[in-house]
N, C-alpha and C. Protein backbone atom coordinates (compact mmCIF):
# COMPACT_ATOMS: atom_id res chain seq x y z
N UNK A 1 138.92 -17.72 -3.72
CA UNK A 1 137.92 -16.73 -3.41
C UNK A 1 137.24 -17.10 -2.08
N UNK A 2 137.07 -16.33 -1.60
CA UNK A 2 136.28 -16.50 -0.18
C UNK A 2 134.77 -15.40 0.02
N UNK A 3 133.91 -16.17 0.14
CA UNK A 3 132.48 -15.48 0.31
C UNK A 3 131.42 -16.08 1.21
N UNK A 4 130.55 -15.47 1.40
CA UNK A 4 129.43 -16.07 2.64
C UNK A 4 129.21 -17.32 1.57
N UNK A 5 128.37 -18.41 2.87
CA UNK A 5 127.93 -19.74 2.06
C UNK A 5 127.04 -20.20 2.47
N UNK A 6 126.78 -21.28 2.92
CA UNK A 6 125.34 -21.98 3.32
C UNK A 6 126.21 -23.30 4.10
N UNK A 7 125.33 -23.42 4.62
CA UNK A 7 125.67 -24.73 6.18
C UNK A 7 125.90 -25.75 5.36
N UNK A 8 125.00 -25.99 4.27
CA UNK A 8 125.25 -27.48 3.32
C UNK A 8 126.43 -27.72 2.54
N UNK A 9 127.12 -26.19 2.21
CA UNK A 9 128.78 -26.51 1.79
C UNK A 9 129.14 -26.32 2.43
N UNK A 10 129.53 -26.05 4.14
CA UNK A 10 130.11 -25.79 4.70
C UNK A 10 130.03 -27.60 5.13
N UNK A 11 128.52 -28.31 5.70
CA UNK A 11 129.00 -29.19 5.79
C UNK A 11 129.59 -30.36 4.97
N UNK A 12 129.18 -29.86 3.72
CA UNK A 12 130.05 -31.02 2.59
C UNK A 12 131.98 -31.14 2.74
N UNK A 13 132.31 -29.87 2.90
CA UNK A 13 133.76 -29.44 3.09
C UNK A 13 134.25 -30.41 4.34
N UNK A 14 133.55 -29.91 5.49
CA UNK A 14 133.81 -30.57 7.09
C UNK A 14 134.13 -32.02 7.00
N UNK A 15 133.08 -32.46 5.96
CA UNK A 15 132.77 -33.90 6.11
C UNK A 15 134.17 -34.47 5.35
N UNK A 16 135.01 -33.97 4.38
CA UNK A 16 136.07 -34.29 4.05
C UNK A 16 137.63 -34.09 4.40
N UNK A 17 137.43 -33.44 5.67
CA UNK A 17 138.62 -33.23 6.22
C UNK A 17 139.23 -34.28 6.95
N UNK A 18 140.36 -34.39 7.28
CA UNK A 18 140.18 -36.10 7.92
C UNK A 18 140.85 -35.84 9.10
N UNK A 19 141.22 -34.70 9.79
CA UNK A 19 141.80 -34.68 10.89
C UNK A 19 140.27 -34.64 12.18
N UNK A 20 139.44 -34.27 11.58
CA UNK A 20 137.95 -34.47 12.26
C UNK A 20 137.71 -35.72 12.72
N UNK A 21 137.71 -35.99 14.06
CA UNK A 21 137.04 -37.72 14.50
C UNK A 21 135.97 -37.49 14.81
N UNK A 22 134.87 -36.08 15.02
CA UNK A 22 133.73 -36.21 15.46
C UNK A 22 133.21 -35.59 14.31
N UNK A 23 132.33 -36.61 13.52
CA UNK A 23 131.60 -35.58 12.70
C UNK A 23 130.21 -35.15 12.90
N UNK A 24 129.73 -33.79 12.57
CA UNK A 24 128.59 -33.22 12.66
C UNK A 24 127.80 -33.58 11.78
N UNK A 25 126.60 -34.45 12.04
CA UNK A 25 125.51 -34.27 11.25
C UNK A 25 124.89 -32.48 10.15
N UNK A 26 124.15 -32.89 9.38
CA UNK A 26 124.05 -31.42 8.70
C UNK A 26 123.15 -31.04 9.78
N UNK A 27 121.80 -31.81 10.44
CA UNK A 27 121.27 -31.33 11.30
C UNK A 27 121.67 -30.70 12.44
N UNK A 28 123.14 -31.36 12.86
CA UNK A 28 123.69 -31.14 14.06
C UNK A 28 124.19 -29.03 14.16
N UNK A 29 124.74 -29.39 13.05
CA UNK A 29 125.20 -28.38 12.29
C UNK A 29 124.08 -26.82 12.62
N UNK A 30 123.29 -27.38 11.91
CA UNK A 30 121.86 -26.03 12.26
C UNK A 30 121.43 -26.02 13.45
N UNK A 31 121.49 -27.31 14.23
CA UNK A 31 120.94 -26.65 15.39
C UNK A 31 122.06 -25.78 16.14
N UNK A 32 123.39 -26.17 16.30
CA UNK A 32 124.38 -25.23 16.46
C UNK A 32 124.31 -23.79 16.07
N UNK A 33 124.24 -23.74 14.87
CA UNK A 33 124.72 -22.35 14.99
C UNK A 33 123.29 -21.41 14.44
N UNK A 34 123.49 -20.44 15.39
CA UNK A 34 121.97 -19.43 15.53
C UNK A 34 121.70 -18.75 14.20
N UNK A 35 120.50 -18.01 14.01
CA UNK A 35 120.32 -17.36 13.26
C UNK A 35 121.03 -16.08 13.31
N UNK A 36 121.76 -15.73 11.68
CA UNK A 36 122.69 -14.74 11.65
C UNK A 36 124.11 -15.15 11.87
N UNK A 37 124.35 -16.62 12.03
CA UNK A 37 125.80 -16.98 12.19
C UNK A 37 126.16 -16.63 10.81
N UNK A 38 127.65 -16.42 10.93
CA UNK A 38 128.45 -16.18 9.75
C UNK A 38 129.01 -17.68 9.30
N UNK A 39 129.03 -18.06 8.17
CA UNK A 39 129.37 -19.00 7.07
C UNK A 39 130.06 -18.58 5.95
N UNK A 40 131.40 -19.42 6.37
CA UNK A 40 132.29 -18.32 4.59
C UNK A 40 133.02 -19.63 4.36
N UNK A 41 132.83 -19.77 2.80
CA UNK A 41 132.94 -20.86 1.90
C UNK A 41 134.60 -20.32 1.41
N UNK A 42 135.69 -20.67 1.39
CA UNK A 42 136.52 -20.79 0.38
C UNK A 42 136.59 -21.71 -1.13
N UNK A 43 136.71 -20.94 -1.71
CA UNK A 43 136.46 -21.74 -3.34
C UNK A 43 138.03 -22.12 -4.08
N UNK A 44 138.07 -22.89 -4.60
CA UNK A 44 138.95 -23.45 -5.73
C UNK A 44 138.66 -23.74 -6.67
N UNK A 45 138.73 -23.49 -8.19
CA UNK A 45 138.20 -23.77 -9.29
C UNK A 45 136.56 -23.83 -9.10
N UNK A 46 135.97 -22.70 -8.48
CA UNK A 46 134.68 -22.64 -8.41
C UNK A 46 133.94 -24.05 -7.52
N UNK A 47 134.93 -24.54 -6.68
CA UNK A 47 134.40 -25.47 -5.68
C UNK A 47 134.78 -25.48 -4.25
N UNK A 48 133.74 -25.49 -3.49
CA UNK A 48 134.06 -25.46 -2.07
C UNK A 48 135.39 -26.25 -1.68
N UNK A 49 136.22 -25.84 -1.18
CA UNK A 49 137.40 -26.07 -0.26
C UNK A 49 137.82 -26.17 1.03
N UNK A 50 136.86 -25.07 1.44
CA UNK A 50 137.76 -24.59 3.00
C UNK A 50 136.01 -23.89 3.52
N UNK A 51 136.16 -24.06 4.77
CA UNK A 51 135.34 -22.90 5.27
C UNK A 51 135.78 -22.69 6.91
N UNK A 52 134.64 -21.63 7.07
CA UNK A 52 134.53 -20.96 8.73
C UNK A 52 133.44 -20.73 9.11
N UNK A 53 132.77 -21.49 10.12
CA UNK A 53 132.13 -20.87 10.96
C UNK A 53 132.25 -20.20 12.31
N UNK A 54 131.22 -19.13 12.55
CA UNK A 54 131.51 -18.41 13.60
C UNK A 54 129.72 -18.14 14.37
N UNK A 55 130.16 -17.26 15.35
CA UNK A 55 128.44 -16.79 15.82
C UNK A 55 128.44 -15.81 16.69
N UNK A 56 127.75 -15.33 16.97
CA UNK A 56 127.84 -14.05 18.37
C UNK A 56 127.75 -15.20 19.65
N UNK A 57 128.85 -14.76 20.31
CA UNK A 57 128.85 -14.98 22.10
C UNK A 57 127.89 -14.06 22.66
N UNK A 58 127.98 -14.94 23.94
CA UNK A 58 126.95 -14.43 24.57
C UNK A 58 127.64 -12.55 25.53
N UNK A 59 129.35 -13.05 25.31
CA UNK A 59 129.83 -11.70 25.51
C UNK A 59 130.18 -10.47 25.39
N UNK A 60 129.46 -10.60 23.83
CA UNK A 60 129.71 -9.35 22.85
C UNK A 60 130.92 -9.91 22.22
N UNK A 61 131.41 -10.92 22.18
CA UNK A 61 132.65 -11.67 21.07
C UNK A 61 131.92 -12.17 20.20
N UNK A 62 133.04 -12.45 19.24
CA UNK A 62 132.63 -13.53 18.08
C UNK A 62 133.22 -14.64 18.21
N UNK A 63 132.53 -15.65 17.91
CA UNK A 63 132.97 -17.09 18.60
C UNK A 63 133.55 -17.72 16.93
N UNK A 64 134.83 -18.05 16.79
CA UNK A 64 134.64 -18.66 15.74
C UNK A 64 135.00 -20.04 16.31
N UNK A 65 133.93 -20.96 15.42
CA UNK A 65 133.73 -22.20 15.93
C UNK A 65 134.29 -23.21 15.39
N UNK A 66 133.91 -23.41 14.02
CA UNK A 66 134.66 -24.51 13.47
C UNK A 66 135.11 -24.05 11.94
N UNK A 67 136.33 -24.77 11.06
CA UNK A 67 136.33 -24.68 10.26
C UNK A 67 137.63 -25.55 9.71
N UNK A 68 137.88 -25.45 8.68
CA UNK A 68 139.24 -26.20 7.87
C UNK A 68 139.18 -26.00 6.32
N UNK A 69 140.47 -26.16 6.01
CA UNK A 69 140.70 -26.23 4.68
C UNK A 69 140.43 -27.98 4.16
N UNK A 70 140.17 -28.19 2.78
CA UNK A 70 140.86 -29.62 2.49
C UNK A 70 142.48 -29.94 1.84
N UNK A 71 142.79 -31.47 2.11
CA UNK A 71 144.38 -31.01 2.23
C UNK A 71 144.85 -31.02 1.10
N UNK A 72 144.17 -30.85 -0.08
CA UNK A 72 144.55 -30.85 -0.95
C UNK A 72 145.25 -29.48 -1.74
N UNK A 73 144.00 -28.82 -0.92
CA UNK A 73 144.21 -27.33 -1.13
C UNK A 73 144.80 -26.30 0.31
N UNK A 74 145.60 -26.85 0.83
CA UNK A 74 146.53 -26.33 1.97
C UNK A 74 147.56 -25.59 1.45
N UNK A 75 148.19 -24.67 2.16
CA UNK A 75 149.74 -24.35 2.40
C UNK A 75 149.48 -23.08 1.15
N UNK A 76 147.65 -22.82 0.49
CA UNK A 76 147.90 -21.70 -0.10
C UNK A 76 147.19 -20.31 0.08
N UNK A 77 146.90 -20.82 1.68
CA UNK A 77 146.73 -19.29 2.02
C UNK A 77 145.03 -19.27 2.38
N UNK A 78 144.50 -19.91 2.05
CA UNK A 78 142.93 -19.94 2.13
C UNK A 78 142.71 -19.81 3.77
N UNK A 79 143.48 -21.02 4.55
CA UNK A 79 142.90 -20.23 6.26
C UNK A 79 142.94 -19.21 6.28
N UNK A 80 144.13 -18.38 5.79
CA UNK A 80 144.65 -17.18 6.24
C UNK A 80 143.33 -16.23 5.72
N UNK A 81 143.12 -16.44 4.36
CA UNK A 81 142.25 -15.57 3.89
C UNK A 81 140.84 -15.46 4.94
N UNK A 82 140.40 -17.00 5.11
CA UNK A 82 139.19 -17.18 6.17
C UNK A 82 139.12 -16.30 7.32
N UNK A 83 140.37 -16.66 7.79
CA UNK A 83 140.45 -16.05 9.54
C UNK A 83 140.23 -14.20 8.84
N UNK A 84 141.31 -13.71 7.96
CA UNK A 84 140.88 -12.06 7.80
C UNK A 84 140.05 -11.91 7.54
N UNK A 85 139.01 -12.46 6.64
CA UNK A 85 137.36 -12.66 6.03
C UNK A 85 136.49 -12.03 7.48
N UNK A 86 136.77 -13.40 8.40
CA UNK A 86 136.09 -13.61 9.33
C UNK A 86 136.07 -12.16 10.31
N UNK A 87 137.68 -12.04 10.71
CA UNK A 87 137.57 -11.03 11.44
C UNK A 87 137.34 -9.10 10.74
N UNK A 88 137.42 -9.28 9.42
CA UNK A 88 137.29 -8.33 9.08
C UNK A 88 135.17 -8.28 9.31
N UNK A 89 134.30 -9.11 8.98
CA UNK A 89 132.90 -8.86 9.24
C UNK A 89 132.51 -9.21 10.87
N UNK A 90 133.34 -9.57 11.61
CA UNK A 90 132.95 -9.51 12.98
C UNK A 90 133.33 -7.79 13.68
N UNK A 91 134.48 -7.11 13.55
CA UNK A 91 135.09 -6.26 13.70
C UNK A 91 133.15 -5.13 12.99
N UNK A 92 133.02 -5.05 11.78
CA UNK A 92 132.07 -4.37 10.96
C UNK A 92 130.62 -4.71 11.54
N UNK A 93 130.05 -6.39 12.24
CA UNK A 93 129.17 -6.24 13.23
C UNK A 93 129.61 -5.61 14.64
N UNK A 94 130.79 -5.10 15.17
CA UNK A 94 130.60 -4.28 15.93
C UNK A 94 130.99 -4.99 17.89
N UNK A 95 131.95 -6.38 16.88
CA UNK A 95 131.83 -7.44 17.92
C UNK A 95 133.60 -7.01 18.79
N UNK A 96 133.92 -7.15 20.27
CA UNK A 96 134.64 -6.39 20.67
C UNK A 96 135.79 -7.31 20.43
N UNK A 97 135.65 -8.94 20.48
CA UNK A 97 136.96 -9.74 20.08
C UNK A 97 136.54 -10.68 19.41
N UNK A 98 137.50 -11.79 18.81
CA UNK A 98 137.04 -12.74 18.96
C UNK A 98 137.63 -14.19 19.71
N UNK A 99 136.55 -15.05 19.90
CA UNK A 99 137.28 -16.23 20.53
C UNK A 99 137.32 -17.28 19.68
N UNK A 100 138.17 -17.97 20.06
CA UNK A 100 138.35 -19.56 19.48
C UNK A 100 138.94 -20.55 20.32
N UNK A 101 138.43 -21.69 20.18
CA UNK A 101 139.24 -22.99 20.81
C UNK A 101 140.00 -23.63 20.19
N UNK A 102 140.70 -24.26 20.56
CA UNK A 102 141.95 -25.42 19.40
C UNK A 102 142.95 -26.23 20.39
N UNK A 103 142.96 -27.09 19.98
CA UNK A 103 144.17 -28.51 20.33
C UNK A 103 144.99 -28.29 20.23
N UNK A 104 146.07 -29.03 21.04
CA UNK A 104 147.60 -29.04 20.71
C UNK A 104 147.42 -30.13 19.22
N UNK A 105 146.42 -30.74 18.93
CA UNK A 105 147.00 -31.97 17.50
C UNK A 105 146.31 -30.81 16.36
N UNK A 106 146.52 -30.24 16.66
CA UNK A 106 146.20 -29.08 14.91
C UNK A 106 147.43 -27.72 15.00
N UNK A 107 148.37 -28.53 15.28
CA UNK A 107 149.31 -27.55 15.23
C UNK A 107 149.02 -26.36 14.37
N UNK A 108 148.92 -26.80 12.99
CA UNK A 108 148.49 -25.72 11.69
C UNK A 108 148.23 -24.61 12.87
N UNK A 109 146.73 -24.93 12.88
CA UNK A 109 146.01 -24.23 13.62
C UNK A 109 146.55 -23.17 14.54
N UNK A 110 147.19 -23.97 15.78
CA UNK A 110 147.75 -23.00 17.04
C UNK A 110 148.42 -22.24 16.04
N UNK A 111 149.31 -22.18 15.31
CA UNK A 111 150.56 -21.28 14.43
C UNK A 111 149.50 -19.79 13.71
N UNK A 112 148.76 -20.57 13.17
CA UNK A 112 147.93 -19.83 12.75
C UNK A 112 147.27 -18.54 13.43
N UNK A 113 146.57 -19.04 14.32
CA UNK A 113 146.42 -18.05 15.73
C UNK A 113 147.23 -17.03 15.98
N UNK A 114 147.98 -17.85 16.86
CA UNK A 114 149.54 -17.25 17.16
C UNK A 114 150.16 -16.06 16.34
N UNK A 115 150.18 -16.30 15.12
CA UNK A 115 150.99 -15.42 14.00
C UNK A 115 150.10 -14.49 13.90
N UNK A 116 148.98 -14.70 14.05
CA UNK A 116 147.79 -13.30 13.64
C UNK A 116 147.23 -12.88 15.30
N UNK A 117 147.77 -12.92 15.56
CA UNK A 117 147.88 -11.76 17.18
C UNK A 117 146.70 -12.51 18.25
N UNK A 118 146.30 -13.52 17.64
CA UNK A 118 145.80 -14.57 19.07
C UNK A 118 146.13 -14.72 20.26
N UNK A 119 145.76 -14.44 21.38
CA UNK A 119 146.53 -14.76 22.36
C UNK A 119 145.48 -15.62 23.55
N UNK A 120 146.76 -16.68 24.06
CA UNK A 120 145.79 -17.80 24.72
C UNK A 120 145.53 -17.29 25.93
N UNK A 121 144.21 -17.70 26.86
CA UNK A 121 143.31 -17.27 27.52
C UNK A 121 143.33 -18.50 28.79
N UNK A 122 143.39 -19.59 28.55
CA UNK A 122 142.95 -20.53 28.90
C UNK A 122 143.33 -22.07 28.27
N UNK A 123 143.87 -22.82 29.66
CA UNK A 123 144.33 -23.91 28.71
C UNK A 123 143.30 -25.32 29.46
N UNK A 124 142.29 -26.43 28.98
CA UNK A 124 141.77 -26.86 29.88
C UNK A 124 142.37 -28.36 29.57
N UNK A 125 143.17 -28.96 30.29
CA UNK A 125 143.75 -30.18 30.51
C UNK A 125 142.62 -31.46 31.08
N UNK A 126 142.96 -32.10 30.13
CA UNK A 126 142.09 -33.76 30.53
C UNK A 126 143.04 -34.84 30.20
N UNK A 127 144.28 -34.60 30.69
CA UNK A 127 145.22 -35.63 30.90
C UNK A 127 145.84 -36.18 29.55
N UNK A 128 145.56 -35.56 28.56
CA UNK A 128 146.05 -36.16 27.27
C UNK A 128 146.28 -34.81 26.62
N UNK A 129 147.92 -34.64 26.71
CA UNK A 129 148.20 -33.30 25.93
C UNK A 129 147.71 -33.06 24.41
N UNK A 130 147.29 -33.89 23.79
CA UNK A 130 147.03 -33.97 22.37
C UNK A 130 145.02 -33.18 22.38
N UNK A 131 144.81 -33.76 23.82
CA UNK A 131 143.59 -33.38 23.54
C UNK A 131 143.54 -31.98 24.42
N UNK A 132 144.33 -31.46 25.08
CA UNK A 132 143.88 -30.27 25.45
C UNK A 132 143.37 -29.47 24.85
N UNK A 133 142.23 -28.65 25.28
CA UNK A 133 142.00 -27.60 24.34
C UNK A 133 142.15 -25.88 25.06
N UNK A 134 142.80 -25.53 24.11
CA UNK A 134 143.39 -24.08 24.31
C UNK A 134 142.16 -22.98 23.81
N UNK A 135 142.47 -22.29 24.43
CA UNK A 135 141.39 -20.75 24.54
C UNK A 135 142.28 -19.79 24.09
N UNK A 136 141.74 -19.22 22.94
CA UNK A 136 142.34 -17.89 22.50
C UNK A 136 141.45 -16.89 22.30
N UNK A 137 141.80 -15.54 22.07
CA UNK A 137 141.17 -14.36 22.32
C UNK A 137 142.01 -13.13 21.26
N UNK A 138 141.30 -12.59 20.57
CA UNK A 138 141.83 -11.66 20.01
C UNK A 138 141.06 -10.32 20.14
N UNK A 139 141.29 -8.74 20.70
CA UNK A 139 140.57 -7.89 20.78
C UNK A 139 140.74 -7.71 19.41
N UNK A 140 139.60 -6.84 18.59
CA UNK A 140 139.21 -6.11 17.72
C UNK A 140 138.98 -4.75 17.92
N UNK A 141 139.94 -3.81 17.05
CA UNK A 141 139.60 -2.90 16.70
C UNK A 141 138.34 -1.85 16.94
């Protein structure tokens, strides 16, 4: 199941993912994201799993910012559900795309994008292909 959530399961989830080397404080967390950011919890047996955050750009996009499944509960569809979640209530605020960043080391990820009509924007190189981070863009409806 996937539904709005609160920053504190969103950061309980974050904090157990392990492909994360920087972790966000819960404080860090709120001061990030503005009032009215979107927060959507994926559930498993009535327990947080997966989430997404997102927020309004300053360009009339929706920024989605961070999120992940845990790996326990992978490979069954829950990003997928997140990312349509996500873009189905950004599309309904009225937002014209959305953006996202991502690495070449979250492959998942790029595929993910990719397959759901992402398209990259921008690639910014700091000498370590693993750490590049890629710019994607999807118009909305």
């Amino acid at each position: 199941m996937i539904r709005p959530g609160t920053i504190e399961e969103a950061w309980h989830v974050l904090q157990a993912i392990p492909e994360f080397d920087q972790r966000h404080s819960l404080g860090q967390l709120q001061e990030r994201l503005p009032a009215g950011a979107l927060i959507l919890i994926a559930e498993a047996d009535g327990q947080p799993v997966g989430c997404k955050l997102g927020y309004a750009a300053e360009d009339d996009s929706f920024y989605s910012w961070l999120g992940g499944v845990l790996p326990a509960h992978r490979k069954a569809g829950l990003a997928q559900r997140l990312l349509e979640f996500q873009e189905r209530r950004a599309a309904e605020g009225g937002f014209s795309a959305i953006t996202v960043k991502s690495m070449n080391r979250y492959p998942a990820m790029l595929r993910l994008l990719i397959r759901n009509g992402y398209q990259i924007r921008l690639v910014e190189h700091f000498g370590d292909t693993a750490r590049e981070r890629i710019h994607f863009i999807k118009p909305l409806p």
